[in-house]
Protein backbone atom coordinates (compact mmCIF):
# COMPACT_ATOMS: atom_id res chain seq x y z
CA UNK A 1 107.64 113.61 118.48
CA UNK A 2 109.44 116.70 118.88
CA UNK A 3 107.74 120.28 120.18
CA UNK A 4 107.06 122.23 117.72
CA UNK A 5 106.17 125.33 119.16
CA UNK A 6 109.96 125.13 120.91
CA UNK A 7 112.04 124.13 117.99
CA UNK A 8 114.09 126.90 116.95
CA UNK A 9 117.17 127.20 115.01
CA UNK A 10 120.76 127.18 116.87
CA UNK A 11 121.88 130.34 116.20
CA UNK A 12 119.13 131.58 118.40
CA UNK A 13 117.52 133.65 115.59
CA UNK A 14 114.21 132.66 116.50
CA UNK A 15 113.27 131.42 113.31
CA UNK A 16 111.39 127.91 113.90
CA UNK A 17 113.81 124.61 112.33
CA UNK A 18 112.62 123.51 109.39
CA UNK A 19 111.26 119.55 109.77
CA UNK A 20 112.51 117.12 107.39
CA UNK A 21 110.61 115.61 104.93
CA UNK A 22 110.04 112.35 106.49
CA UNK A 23 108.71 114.60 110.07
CA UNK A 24 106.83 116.66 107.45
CA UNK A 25 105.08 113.49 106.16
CA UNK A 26 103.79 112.77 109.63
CA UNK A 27 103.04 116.06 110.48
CA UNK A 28 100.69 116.44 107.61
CA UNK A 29 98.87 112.91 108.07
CA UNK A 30 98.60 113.60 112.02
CA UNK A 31 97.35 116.60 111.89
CA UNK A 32 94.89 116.17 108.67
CA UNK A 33 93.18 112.80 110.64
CA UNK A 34 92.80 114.84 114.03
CA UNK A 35 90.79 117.67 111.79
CA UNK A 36 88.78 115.13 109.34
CA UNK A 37 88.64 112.49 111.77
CA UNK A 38 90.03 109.90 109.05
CA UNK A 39 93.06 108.32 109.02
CA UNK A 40 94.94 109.44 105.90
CA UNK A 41 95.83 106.13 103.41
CA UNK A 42 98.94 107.70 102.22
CA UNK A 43 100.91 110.83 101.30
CA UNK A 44 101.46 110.65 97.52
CA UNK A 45 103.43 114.05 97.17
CA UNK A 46 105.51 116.00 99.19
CA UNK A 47 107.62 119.17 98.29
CA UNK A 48 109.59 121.96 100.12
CA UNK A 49 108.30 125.50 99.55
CA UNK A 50 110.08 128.70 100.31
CA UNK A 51 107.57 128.83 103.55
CA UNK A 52 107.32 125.17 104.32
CA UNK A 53 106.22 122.24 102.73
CA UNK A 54 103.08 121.12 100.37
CA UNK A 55 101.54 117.66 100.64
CA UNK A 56 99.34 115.69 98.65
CA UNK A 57 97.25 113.61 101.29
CA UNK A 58 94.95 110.10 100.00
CA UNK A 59 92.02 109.90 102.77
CA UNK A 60 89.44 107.28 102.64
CA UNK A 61 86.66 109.02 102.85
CA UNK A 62 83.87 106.45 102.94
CA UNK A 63 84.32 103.04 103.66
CA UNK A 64 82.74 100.33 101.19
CA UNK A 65 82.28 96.18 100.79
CA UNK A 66 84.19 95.67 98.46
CA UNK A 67 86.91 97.51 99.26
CA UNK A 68 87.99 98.95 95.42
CA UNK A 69 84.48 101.14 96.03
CA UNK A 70 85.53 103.28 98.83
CA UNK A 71 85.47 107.30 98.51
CA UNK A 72 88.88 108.29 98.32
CA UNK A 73 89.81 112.36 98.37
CA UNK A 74 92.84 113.81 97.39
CA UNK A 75 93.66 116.84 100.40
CA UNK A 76 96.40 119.80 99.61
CA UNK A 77 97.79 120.30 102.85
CA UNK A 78 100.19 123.58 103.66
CA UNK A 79 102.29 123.19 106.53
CA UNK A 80 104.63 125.89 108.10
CA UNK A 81 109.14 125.00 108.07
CA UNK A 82 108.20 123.44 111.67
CA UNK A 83 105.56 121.43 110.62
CA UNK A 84 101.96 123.56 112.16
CA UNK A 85 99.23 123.19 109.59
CA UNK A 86 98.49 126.18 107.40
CA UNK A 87 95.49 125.23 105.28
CA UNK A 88 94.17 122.18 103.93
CA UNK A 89 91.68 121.61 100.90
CA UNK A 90 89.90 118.81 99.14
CA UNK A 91 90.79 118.15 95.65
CA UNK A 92 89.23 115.74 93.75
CA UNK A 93 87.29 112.72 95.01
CA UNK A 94 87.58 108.70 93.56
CA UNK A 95 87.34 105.38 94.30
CA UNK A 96 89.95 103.12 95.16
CA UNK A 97 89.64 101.06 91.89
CA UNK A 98 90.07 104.29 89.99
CA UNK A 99 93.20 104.87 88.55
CA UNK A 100 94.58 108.47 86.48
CA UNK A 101 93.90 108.66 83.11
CA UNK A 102 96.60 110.97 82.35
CA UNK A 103 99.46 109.27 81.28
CA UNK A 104 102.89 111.08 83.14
């Protein structure tokens, strides 16, 4: 994985390089597990922002027998153009089995 802190655009402007959206995937799942201590299940959303990128992070949160019982949250994770973690929050929380109602 590249360094981060040292990735800056070639112009020499200083200005970290922004990740793509497949290093922003990781970035977000590696760095939301080392913080909750949970590997995340999947990223469901992902979408540039003027400062960065937005994710929408699945995290089992408990683990359950039967499997379609486990807690499952929903994170909003902010990351920075080079991939550093801004914020993080919970959203909502479900279990596997449960699917949107919301029709899209």
């Amino acid at each position: 994985m590249r360094d981060r802190e040292d990735d800056r655009d070639r112009d020499g402007g200083g200005e970290p390089e922004r990740l793509s959206a497949a290093e922003a995937m990781r970035s977000a799942a590696e760095q939301l597990t080392e913080l909750l201590g949970h590997r995340p299940e999947s990223v469901s959303a992902l979408r540039p922002t003027e400062d960065g990128w937005e994710a929408q992070v699945e995290v089992v949160e408990v683990e359950r027998i039967p499997e379609t019982t486990s807690v499952m949250a929903s994170y909003q994770v902010v990351l920075g153009p080079a991939g550093q973690l801004l914020g993080y929050e919970r959203g909502r929380r479900y279990t596997r089995a449960q699917t949107d109602r919301d029709a899209r």
